[in-house]
C-alpha atoms as a PDB file:
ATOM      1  CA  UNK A   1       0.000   0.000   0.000  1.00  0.00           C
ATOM      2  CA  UNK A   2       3.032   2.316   0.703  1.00  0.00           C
ATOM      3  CA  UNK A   3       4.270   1.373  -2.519  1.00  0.00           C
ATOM      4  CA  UNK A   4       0.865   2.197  -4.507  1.00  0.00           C
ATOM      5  CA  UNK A   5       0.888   5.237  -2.964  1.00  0.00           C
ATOM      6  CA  UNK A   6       4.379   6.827  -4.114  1.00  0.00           C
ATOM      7  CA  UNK A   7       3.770   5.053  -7.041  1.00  0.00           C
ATOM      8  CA  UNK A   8       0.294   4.870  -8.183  1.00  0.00           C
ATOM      9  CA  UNK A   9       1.398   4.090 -11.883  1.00  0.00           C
ATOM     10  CA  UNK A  10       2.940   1.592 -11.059  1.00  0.00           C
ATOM     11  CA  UNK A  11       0.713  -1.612 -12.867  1.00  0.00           C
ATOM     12  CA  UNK A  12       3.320  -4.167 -10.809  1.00  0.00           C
ATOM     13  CA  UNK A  13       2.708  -2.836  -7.554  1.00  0.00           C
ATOM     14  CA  UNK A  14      -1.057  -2.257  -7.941  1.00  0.00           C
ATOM     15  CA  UNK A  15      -0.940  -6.151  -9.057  1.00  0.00           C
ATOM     16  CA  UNK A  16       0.659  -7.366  -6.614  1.00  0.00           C
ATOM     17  CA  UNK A  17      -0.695  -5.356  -4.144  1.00  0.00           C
ATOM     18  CA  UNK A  18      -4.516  -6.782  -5.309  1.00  0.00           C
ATOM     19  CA  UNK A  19      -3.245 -10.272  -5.177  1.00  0.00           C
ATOM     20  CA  UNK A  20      -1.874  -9.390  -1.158  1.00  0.00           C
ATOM     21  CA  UNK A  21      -5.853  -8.093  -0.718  1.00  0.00           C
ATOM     22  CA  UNK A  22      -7.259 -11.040  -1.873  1.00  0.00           C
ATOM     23  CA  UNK A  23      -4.894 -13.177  -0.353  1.00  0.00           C
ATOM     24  CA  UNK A  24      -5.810 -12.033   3.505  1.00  0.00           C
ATOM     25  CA  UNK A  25      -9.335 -12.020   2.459  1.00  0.00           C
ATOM     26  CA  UNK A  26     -10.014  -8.118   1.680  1.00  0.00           C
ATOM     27  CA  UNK A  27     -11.907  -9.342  -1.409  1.00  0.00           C
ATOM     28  CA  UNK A  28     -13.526  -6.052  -1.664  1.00  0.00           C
ATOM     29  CA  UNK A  29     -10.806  -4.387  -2.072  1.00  0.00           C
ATOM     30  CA  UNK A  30      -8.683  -6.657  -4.140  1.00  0.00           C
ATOM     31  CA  UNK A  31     -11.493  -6.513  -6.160  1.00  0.00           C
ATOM     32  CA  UNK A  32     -10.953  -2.062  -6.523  1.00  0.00           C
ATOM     33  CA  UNK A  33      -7.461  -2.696  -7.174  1.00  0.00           C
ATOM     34  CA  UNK A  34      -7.547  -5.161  -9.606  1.00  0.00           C
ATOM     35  CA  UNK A  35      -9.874  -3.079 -11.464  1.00  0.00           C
ATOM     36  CA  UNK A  36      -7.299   0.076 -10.942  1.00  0.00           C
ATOM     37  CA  UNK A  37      -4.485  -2.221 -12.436  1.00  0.00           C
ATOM     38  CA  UNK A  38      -7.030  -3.140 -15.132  1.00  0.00           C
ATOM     39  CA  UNK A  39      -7.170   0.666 -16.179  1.00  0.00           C
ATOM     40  CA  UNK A  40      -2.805   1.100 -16.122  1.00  0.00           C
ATOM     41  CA  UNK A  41      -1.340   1.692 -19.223  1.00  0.00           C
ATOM     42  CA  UNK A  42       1.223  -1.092 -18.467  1.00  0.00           C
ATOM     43  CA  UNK A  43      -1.274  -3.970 -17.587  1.00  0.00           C
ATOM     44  CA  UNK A  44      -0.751  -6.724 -19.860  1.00  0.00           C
ATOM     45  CA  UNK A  45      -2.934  -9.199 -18.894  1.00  0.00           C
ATOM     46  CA  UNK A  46      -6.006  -7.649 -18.694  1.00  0.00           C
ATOM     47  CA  UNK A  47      -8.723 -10.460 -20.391  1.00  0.00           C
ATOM     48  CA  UNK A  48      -7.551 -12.758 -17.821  1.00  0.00           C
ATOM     49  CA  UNK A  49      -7.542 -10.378 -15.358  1.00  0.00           C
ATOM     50  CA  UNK A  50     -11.039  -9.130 -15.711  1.00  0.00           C
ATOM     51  CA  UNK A  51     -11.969 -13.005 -16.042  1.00  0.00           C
ATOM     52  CA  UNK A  52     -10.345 -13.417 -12.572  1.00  0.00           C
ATOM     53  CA  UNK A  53     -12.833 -10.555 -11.669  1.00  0.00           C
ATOM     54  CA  UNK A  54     -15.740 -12.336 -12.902  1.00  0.00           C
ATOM     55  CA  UNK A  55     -14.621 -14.982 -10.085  1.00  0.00           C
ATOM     56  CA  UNK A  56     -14.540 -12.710  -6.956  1.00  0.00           C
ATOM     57  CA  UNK A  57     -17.045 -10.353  -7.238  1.00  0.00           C
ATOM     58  CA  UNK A  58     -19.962 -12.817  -6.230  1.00  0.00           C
ATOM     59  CA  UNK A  59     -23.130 -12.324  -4.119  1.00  0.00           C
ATOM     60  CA  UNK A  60     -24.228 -15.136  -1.867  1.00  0.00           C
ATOM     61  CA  UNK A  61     -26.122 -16.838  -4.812  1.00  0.00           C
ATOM     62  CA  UNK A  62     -24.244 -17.045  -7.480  1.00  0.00           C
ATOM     63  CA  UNK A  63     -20.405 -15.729  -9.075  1.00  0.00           C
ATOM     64  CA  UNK A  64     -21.346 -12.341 -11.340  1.00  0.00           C
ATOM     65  CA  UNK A  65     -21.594 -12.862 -15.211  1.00  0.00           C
ATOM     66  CA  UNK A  66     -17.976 -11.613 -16.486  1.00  0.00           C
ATOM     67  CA  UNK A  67     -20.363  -9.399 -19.117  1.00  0.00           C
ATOM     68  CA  UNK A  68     -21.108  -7.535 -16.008  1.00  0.00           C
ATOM     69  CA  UNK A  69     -17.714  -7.240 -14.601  1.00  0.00           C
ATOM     70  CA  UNK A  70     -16.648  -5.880 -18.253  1.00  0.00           C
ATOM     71  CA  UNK A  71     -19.621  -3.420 -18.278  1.00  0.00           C
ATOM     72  CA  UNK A  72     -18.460  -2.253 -14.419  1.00  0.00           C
ATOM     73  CA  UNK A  73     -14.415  -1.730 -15.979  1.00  0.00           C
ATOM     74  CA  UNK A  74     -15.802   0.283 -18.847  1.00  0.00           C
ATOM     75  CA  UNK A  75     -17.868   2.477 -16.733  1.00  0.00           C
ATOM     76  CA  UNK A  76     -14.641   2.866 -14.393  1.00  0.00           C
ATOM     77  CA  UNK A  77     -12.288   3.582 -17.734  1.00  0.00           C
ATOM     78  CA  UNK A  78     -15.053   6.192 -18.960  1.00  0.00           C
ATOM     79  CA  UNK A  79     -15.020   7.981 -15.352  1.00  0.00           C
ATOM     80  CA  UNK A  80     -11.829   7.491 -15.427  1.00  0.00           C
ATOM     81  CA  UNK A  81     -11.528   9.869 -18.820  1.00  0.00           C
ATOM     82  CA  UNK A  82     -14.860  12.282 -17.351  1.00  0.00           C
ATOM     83  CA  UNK A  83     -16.822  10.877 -19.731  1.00  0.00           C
ATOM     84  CA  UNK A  84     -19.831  10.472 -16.845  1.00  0.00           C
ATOM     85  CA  UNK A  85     -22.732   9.756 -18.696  1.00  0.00           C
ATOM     86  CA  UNK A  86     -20.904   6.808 -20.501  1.00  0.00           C
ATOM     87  CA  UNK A  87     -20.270   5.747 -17.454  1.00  0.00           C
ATOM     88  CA  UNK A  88     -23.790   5.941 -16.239  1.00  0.00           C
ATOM     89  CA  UNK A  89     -24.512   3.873 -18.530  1.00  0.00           C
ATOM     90  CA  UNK A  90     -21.629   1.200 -18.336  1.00  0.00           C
ATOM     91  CA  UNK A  91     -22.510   0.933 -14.768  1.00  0.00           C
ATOM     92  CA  UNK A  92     -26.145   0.553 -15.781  1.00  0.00           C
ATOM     93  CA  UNK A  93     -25.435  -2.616 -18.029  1.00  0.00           C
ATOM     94  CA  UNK A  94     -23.851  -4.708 -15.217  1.00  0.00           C
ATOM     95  CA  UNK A  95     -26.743  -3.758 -13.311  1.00  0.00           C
ATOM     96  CA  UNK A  96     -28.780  -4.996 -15.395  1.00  0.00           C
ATOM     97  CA  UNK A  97     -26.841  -7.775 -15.743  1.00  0.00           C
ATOM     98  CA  UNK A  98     -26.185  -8.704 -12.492  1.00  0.00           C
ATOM     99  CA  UNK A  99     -29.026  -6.709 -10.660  1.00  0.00           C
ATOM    100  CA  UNK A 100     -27.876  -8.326  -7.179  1.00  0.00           C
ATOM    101  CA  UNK A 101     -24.273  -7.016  -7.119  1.00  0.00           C
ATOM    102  CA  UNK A 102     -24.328  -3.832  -5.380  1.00  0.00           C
ATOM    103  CA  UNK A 103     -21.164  -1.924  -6.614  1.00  0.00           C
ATOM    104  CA  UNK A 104     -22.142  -0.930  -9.588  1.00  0.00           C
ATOM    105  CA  UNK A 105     -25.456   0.672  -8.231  1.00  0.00           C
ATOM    106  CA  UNK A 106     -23.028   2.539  -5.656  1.00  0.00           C
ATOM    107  CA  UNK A 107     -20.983   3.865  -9.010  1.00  0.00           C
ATOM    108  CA  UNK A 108     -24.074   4.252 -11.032  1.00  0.00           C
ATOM    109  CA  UNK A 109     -24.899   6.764  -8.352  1.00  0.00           C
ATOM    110  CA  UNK A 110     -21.842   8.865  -8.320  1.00  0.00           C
ATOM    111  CA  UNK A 111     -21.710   9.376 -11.901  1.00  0.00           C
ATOM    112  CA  UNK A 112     -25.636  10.277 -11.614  1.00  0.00           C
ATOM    113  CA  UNK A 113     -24.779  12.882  -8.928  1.00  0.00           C
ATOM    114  CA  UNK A 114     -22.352  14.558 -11.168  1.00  0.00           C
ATOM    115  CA  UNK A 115     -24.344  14.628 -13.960  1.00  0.00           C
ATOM    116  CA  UNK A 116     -27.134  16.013 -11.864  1.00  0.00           C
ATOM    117  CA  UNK A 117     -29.923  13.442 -11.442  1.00  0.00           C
ATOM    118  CA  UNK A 118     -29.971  13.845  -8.206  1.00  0.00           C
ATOM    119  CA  UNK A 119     -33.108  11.972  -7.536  1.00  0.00           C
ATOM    120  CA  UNK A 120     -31.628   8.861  -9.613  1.00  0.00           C
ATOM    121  CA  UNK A 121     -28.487   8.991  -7.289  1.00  0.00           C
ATOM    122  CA  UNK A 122     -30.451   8.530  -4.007  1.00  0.00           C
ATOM    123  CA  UNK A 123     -32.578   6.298  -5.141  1.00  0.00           C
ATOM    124  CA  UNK A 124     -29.500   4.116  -6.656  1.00  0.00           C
ATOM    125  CA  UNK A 125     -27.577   4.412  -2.929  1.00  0.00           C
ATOM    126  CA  UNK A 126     -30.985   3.656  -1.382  1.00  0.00           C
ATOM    127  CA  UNK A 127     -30.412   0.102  -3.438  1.00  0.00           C
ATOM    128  CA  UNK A 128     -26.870  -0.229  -2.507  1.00  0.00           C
ATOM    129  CA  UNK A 129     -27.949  -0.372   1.027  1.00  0.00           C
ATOM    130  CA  UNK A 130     -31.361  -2.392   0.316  1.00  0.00           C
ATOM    131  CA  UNK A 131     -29.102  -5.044  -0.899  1.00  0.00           C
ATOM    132  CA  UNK A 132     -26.911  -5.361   2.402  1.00  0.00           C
ATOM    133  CA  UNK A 133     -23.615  -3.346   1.368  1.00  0.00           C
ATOM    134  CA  UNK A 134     -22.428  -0.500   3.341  1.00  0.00           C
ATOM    135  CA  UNK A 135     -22.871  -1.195   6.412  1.00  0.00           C
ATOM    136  CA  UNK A 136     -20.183   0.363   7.967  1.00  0.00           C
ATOM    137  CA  UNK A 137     -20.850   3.674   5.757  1.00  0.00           C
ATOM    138  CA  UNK A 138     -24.972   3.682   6.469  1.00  0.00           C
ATOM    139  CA  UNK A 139     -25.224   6.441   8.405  1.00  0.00           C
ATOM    140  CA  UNK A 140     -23.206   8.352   5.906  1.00  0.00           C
ATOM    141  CA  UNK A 141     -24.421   7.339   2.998  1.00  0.00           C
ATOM    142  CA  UNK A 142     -28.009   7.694   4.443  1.00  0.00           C
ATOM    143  CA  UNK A 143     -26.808  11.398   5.376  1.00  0.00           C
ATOM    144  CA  UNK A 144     -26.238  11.469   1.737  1.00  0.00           C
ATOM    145  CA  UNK A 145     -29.422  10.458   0.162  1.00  0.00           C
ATOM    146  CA  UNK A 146     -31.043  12.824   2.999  1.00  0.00           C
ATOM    147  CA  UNK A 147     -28.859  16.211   1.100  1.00  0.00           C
ATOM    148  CA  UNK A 148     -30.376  14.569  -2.256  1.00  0.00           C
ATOM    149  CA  UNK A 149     -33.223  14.921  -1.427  1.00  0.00           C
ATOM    150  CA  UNK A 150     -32.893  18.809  -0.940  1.00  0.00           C
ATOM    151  CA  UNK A 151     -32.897  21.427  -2.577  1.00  0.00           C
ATOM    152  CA  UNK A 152     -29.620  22.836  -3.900  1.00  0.00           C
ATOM    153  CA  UNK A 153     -27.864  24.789  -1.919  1.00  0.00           C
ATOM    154  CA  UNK A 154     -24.948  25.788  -3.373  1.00  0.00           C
ATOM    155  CA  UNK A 155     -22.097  26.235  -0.699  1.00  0.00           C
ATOM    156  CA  UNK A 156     -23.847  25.537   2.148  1.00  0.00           C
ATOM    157  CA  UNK A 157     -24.334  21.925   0.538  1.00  0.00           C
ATOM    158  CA  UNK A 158     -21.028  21.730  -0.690  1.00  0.00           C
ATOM    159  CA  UNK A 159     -19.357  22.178   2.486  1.00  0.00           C
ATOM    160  CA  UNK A 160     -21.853  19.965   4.357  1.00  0.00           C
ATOM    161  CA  UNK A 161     -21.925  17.071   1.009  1.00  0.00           C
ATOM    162  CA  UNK A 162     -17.968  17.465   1.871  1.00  0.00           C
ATOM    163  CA  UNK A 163     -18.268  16.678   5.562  1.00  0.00           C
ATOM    164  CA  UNK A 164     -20.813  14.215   5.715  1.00  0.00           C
ATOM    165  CA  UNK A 165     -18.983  11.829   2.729  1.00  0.00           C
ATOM    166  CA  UNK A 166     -15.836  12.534   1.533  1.00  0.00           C
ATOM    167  CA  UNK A 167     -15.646  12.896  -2.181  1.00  0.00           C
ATOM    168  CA  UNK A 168     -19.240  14.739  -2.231  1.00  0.00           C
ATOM    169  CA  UNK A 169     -17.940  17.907  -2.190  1.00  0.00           C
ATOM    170  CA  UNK A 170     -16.163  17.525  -5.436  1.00  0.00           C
ATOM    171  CA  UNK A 171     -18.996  16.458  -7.486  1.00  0.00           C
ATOM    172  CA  UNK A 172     -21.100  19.758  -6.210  1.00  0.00           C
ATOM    173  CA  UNK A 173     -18.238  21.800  -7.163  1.00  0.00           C
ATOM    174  CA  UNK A 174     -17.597  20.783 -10.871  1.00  0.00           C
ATOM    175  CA  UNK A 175     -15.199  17.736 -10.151  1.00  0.00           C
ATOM    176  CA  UNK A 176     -16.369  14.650 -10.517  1.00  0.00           C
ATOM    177  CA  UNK A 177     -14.080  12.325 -11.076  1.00  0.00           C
ATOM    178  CA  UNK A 178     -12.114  12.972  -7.976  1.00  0.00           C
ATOM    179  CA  UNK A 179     -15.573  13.099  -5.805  1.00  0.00           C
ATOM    180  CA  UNK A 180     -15.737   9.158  -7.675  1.00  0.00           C
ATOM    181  CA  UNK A 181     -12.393   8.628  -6.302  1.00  0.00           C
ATOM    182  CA  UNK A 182     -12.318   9.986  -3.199  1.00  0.00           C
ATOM    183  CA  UNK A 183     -15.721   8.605  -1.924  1.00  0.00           C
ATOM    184  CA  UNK A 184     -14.801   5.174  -2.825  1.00  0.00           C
ATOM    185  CA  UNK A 185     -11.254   5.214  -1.201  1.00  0.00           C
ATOM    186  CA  UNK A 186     -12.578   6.736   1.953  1.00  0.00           C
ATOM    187  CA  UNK A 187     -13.770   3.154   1.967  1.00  0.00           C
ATOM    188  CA  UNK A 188     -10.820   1.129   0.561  1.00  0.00           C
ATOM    189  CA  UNK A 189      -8.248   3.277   1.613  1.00  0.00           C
ATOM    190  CA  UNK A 190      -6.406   3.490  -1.701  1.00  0.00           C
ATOM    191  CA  UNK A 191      -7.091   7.346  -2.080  1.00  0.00           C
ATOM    192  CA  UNK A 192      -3.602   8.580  -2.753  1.00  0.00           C
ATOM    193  CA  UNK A 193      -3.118   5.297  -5.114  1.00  0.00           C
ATOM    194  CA  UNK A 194      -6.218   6.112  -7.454  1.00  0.00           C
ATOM    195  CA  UNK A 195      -6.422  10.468  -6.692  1.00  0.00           C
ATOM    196  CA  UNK A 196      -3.074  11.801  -7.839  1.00  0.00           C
ATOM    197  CA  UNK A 197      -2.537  12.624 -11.469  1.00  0.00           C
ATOM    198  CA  UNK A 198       1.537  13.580 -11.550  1.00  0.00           C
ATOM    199  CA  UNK A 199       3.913  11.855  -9.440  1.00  0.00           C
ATOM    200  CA  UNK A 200       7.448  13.201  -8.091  1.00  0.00           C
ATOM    201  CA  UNK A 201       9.728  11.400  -6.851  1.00  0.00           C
ATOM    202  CA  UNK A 202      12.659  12.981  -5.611  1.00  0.00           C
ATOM    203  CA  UNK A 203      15.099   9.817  -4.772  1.00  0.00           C
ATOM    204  CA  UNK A 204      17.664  11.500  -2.127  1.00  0.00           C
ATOM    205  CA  UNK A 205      20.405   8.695  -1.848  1.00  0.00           C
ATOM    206  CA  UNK A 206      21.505   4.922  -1.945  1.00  0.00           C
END
């Protein structure tokens, strides 16, 4: 994680790092970073990779269709670029899909916030909590779909969006992407790993 964090370009170290996750049973995680080594320009491996995917992100019943887990990477290369809407609707495939895995209503939601459809967003994170994910987040999230609800308020709910989940703020103030990143690394704590755009590193001595 150290690594990944001076580094976050680094496709080895995210790799490896995802295959540590999984390995002590972080599965949700591994399953983020696989999907941030997925979206590295040096990732060579990336059909078996997202196949791999397809294998951990399960629900209780069954193991997710790997057309969903493509769908999901798309809609996390398009946010990845700002294209939101594309990635509304990536997301929105592997829901339909795979209507029973919960992350992609969770992104499906983000990328609805920044687009504006606010009342699509709540009602998406109301889902993501209907189907048991969460949990330790409710009360934020909840806190969330409560400011959705509301009317706009321009600063006033930017500073409170801010406080209440990280990442909100962003979206409410023109950046979305980094409101995607941030609110789902307040989770996985990856955020320097995914967030920063230019890395220095200034290598002092041997």
């Amino acid at each position: 994680t150290r690594a990944a964090t001076l580094d976050p370009s680094s496709a080895s170290i995210a790799y490896r790092r995802a295959r540590a996750l999984e390995a002590i049973g972080d599965r949700d995680s591994a399953i983020l970073e696989y999907c941030r080594y997925i979206l590295l320009p040096g990732a060579d491996d990336r059909e078996a990779v997202t196949e791999h995917l397809a294998q951990l992100a399960q629900t209780d019943s069954a193991a997710v269709p790997s057309s969903a887990v493509r769908a999901f990477v798309a809609g996390l290369a398009s946010a990845d670029q700002g294209r939101l809407r594309d990635a509304e609707l990536s997301f929105g495939t592997a829901i339909g899909v795979a209507p029973e895995w919960s992350t992609p209503w969770y992104n499906r939601a983000i990328a609805r916030i920044a687009t504006g459809n606010r009342d699509g967003a709540a009602a998406d994170l109301e889902r993501y909590l209907a189907l048991g994910s969460g949990d330790s987040d409710s009360a934020r999230i909840r806190a969330v779909i409560t400011t959705l609800r509301e009317p706009i308020r321009s600063p006033t709910t930017t500073l409170v969006a801010g406080i209440v989940v990280p990442g909100l703020g962003q979206f409410t103030t023109g950046r979305p992407v980094a409101g995607l990143v941030v609110l789902g690394s307040a989770v996985t704590a990856i955020a320097a790993g995914v967030l920063i755009e230019r890395t220095e590193i200034a290598c002092l001595a041997i």
